[in-house]
Protein backbone atom coordinates (compact mmCIF):
# COMPACT_ATOMS: atom_id res chain seq x y z
CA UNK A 1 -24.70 -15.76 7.16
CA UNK A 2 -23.14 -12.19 8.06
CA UNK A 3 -19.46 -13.77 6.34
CA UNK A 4 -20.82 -16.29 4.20
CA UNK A 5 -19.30 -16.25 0.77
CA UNK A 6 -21.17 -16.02 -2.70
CA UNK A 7 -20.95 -20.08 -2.63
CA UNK A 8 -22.18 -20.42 0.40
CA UNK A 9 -25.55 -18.11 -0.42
CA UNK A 10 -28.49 -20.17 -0.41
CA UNK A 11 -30.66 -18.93 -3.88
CA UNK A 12 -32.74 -16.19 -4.14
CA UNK A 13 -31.15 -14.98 -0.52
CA UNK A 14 -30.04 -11.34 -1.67
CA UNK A 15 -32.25 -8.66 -3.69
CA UNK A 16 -33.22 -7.20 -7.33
CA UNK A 17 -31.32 -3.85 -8.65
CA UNK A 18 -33.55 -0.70 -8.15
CA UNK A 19 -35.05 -3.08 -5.38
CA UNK A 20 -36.29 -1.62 -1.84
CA UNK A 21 -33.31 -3.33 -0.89
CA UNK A 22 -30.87 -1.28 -3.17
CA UNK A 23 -32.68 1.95 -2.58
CA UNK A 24 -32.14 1.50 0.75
CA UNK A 25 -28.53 0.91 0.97
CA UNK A 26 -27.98 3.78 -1.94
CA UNK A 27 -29.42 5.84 0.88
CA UNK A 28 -27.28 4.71 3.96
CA UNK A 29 -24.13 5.47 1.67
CA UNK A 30 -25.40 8.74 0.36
CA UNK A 31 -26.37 9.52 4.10
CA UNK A 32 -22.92 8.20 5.30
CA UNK A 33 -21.07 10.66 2.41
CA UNK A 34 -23.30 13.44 3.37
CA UNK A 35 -22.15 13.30 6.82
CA UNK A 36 -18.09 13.19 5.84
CA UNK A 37 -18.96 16.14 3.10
CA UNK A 38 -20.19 18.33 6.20
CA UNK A 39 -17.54 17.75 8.06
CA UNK A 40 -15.10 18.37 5.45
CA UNK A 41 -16.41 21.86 4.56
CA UNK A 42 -16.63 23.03 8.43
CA UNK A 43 -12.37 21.82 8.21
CA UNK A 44 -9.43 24.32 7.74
CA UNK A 45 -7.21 23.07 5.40
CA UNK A 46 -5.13 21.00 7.71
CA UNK A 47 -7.97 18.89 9.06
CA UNK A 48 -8.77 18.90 5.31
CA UNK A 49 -5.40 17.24 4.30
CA UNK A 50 -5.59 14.74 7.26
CA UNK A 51 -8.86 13.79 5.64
CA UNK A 52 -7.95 12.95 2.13
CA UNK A 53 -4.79 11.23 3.57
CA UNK A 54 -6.82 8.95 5.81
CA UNK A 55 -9.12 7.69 2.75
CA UNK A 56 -6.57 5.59 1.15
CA UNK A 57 -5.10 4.55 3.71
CA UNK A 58 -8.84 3.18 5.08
CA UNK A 59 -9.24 1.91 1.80
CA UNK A 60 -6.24 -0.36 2.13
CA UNK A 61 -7.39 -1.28 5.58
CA UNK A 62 -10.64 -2.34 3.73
CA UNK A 63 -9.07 -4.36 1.16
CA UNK A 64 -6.88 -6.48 3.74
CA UNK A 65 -10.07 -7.08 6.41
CA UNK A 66 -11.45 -8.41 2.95
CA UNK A 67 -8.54 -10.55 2.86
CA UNK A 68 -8.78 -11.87 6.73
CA UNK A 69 -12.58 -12.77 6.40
CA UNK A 70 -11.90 -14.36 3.05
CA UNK A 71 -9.04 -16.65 4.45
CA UNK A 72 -10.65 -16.99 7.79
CA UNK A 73 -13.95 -18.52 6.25
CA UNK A 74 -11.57 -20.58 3.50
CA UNK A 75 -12.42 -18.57 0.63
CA UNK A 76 -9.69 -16.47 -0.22
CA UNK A 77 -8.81 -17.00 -4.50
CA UNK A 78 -6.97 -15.06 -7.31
CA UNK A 79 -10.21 -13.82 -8.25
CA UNK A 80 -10.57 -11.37 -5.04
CA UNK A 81 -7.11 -9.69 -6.14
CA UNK A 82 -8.09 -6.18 -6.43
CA UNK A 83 -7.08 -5.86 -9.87
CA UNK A 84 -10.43 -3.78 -11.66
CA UNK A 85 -9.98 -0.29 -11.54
CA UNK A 86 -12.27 0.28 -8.60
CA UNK A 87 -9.28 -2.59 -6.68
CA UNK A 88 -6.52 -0.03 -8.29
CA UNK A 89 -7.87 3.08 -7.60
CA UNK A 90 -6.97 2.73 -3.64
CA UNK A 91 -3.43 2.97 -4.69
CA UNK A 92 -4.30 5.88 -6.80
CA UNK A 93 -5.58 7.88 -4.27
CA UNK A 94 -2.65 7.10 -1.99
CA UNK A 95 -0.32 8.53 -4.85
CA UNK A 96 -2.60 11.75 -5.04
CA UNK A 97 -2.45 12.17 -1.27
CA UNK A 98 1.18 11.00 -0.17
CA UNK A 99 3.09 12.14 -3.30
CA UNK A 100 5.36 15.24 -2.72
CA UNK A 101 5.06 17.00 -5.61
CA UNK A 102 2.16 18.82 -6.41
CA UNK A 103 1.74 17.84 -9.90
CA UNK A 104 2.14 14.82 -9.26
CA UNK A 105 -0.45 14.70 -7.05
CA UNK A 106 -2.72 16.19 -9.77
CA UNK A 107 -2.15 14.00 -11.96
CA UNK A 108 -3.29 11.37 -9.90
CA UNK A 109 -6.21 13.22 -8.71
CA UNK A 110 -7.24 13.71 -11.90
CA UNK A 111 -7.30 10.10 -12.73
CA UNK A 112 -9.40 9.58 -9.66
CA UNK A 113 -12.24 12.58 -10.74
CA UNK A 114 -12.64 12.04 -14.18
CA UNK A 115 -11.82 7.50 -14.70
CA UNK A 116 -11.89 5.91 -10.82
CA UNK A 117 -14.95 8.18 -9.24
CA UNK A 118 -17.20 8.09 -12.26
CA UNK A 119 -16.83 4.18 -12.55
CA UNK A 120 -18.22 4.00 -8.55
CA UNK A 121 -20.95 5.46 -10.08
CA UNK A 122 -21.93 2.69 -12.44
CA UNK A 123 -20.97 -0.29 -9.78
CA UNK A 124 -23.29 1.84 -7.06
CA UNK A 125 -26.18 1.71 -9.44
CA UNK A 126 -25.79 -1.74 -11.01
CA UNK A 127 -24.22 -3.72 -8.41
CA UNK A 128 -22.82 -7.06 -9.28
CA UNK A 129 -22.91 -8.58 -5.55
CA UNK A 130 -27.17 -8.10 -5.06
CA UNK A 131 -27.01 -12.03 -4.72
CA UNK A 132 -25.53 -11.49 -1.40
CA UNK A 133 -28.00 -10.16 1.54
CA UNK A 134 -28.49 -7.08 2.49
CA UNK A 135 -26.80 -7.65 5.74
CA UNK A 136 -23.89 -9.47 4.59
CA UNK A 137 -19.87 -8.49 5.09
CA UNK A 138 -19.23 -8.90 1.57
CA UNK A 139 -22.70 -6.62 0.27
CA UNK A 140 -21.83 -3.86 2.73
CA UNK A 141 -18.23 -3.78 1.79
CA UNK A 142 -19.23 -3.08 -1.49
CA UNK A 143 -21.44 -0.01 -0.93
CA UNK A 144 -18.65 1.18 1.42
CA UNK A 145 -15.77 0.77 -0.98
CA UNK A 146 -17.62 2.59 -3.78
CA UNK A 147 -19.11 5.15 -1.89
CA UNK A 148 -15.47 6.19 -0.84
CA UNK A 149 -13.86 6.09 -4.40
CA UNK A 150 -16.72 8.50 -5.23
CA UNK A 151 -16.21 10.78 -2.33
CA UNK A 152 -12.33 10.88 -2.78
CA UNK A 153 -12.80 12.80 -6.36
CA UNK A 154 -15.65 14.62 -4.89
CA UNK A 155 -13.90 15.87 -1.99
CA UNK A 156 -10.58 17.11 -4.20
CA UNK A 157 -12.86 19.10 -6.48
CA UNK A 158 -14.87 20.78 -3.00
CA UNK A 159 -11.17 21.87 -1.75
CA UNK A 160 -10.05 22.55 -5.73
CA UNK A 161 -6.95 21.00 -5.65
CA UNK A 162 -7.38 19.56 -9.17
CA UNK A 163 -8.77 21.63 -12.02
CA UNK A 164 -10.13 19.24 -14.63
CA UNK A 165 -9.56 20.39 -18.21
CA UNK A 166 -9.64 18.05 -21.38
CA UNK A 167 -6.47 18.45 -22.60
CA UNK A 168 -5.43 16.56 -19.89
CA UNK A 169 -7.35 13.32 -21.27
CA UNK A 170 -3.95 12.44 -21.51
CA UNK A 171 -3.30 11.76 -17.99
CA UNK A 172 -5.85 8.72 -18.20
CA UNK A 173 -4.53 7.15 -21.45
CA UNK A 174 -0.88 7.15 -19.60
CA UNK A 175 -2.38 5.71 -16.80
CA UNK A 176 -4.37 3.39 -18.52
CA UNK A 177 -1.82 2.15 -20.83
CA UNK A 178 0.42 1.18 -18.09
CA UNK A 179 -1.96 -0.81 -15.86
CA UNK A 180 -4.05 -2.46 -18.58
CA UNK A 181 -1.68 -4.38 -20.51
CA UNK A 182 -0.25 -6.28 -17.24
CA UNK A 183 -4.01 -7.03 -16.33
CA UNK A 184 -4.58 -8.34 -20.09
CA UNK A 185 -1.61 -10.87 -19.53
CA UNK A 186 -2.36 -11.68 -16.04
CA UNK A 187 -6.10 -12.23 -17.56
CA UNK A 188 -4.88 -14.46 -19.87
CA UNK A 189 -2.71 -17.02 -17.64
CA UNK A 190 -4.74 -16.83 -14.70
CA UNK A 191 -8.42 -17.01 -16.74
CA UNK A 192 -9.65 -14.41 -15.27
CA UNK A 193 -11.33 -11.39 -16.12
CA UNK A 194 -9.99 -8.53 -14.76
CA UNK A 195 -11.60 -5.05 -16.04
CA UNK A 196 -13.52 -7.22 -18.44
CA UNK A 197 -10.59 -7.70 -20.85
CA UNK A 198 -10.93 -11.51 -21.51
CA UNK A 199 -14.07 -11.71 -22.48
CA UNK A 200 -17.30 -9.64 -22.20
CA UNK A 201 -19.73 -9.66 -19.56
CA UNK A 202 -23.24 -10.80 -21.07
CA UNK A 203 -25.93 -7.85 -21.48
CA UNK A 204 -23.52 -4.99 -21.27
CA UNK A 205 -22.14 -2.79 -24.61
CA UNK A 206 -19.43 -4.84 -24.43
CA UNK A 207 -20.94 -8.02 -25.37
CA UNK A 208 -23.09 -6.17 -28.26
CA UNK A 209 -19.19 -5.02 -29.52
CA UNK A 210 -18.11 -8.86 -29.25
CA UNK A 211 -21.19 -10.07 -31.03
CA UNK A 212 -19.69 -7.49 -34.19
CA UNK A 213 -16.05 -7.72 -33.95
CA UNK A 214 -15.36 -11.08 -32.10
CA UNK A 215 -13.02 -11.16 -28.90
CA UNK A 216 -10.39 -9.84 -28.80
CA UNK A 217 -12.02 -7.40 -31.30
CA UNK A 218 -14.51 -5.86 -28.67
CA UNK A 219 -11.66 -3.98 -27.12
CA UNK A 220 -11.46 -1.84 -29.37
CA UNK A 221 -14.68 0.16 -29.36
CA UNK A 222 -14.12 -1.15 -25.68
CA UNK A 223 -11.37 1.59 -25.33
CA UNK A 224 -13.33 4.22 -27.48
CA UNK A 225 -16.27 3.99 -25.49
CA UNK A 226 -14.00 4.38 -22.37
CA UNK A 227 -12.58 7.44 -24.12
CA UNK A 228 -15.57 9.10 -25.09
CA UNK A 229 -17.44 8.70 -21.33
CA UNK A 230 -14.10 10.50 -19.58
CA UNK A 231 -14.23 13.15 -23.09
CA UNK A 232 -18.20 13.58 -21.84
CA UNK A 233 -17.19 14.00 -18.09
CA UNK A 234 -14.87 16.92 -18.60
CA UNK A 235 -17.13 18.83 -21.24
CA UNK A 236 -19.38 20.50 -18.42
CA UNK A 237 -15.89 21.34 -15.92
CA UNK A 238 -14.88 23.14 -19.32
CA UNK A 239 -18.48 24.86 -20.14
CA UNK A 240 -18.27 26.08 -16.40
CA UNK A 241 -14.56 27.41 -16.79
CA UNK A 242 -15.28 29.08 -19.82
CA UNK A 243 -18.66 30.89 -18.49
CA UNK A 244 -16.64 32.09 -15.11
CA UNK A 245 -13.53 33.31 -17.85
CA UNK A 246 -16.51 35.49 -19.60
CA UNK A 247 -17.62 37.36 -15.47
């Protein structure tokens, strides 16, 4: 049962969101990123570094264990291919850590605080695995895997080695508009639905925007929507510079 794949789930074997269940496992990870927060602020800035370079690179080791287990139990398919932002934001946060220039890395760290954290969030609080068990590979990899794109972001903005400000909204539309189209036609052939761009996933905004403007229409306000959540998440980082530029 530990590796058993969603097919192989007998009904009504995993748990409701906002469950005991989910409570409980929102704990274990907050406990778990609690723990790596502490040690990161006791750290000198070399310990620090080694840190945020070993994240990525665990997240890749994630993604191919994923890979073993899913072609050692016969289940490995296109739709595992880590192709959502929370697949592509491992190689993100290699680029932020590993890149040699400095901006460069900023940009990319960014990306990660204000689009690839905040997005963790969401999946964290409404998971779409709960029909797996609680003690299952494939449920615990999922708490793990978001839990460290969220703590990646966090632990950049602890050591200030990005400074969010909105005029770099940019930053995400470059990086968006380079990774989304290839996704859209690799949606398209392979009828899939990477970051939701083939068609929208029932009882979430984007389904209400496909019920108004049809599909493909509902990418539209899809993108706005996207555009004014990351426009929200750097209007407080800019409230708090401009207060410390008053002192």
């Amino acid at each position: 049962m530990f590796f058993s794949y969603q097919s192989d789930i007998p009904s009504k074997s995993g748990y409701s969101i906002f469950s005991a269940s989910h409570f409980g496992c929102l704990l274990s990870v907050g406990i778990l990123m609690a723990i790596i927060v502490l040690i990161f602020l006791k750290s000198d800035h070399k310990k620090r570094t080694g840190i945020l370079k070993f994240l990525p690179v665990f997240l890749l080791c994630m993604e191919a264990s994923k890979w073993v287990v899913l072609f050692s139990i016969g289940h490995a398919n296109i739709g595992m291919l880590p192709l959502h932002l929370c697949g592509l934001a491992a190689y993100d946060y290699l680029l932020a850590s590993f890149l040699p220039s400095k901006k460069a890395r900023s940009f990319f760290g960014e990306i990660a605080a204000i689009l690839l954290g905040p997005g963790s969030v969401f999946a964290l609080l409404m998971p779409d695995w709960t029909f797996y068990p609680v003690w299952n590979f494939f449920n615990i990899y999922g708490y793990v895997w978001h839990e460290l794109l969220l703590l990646y972001p966090i632990l950049l903005l602890i050591d200030k080695r990005i400074q969010l400000k909105i005029r770099h909204l940019w930053y995400e539309a470059v990086f968006l508009a380079v990774i989304v189209p290839p996704v859209y036609i690799f949606d398209k052939i392979s009828e899939c639905n990477f970051m939701f761009l083939n068609w929208p996933e029932p009882g979430t905004p984007l389904s209400f925007f496909a019920s108004l403007f049809g599909n493909p229409g509902y990418l539209l306000p899809y993108a706005v929507l996207a555009f004014a959540v990351m426009t929200l998440i750097y209007i407080p980082f800019e409230i708090a510079r401009h207060i410390r530029g008053k002192k």
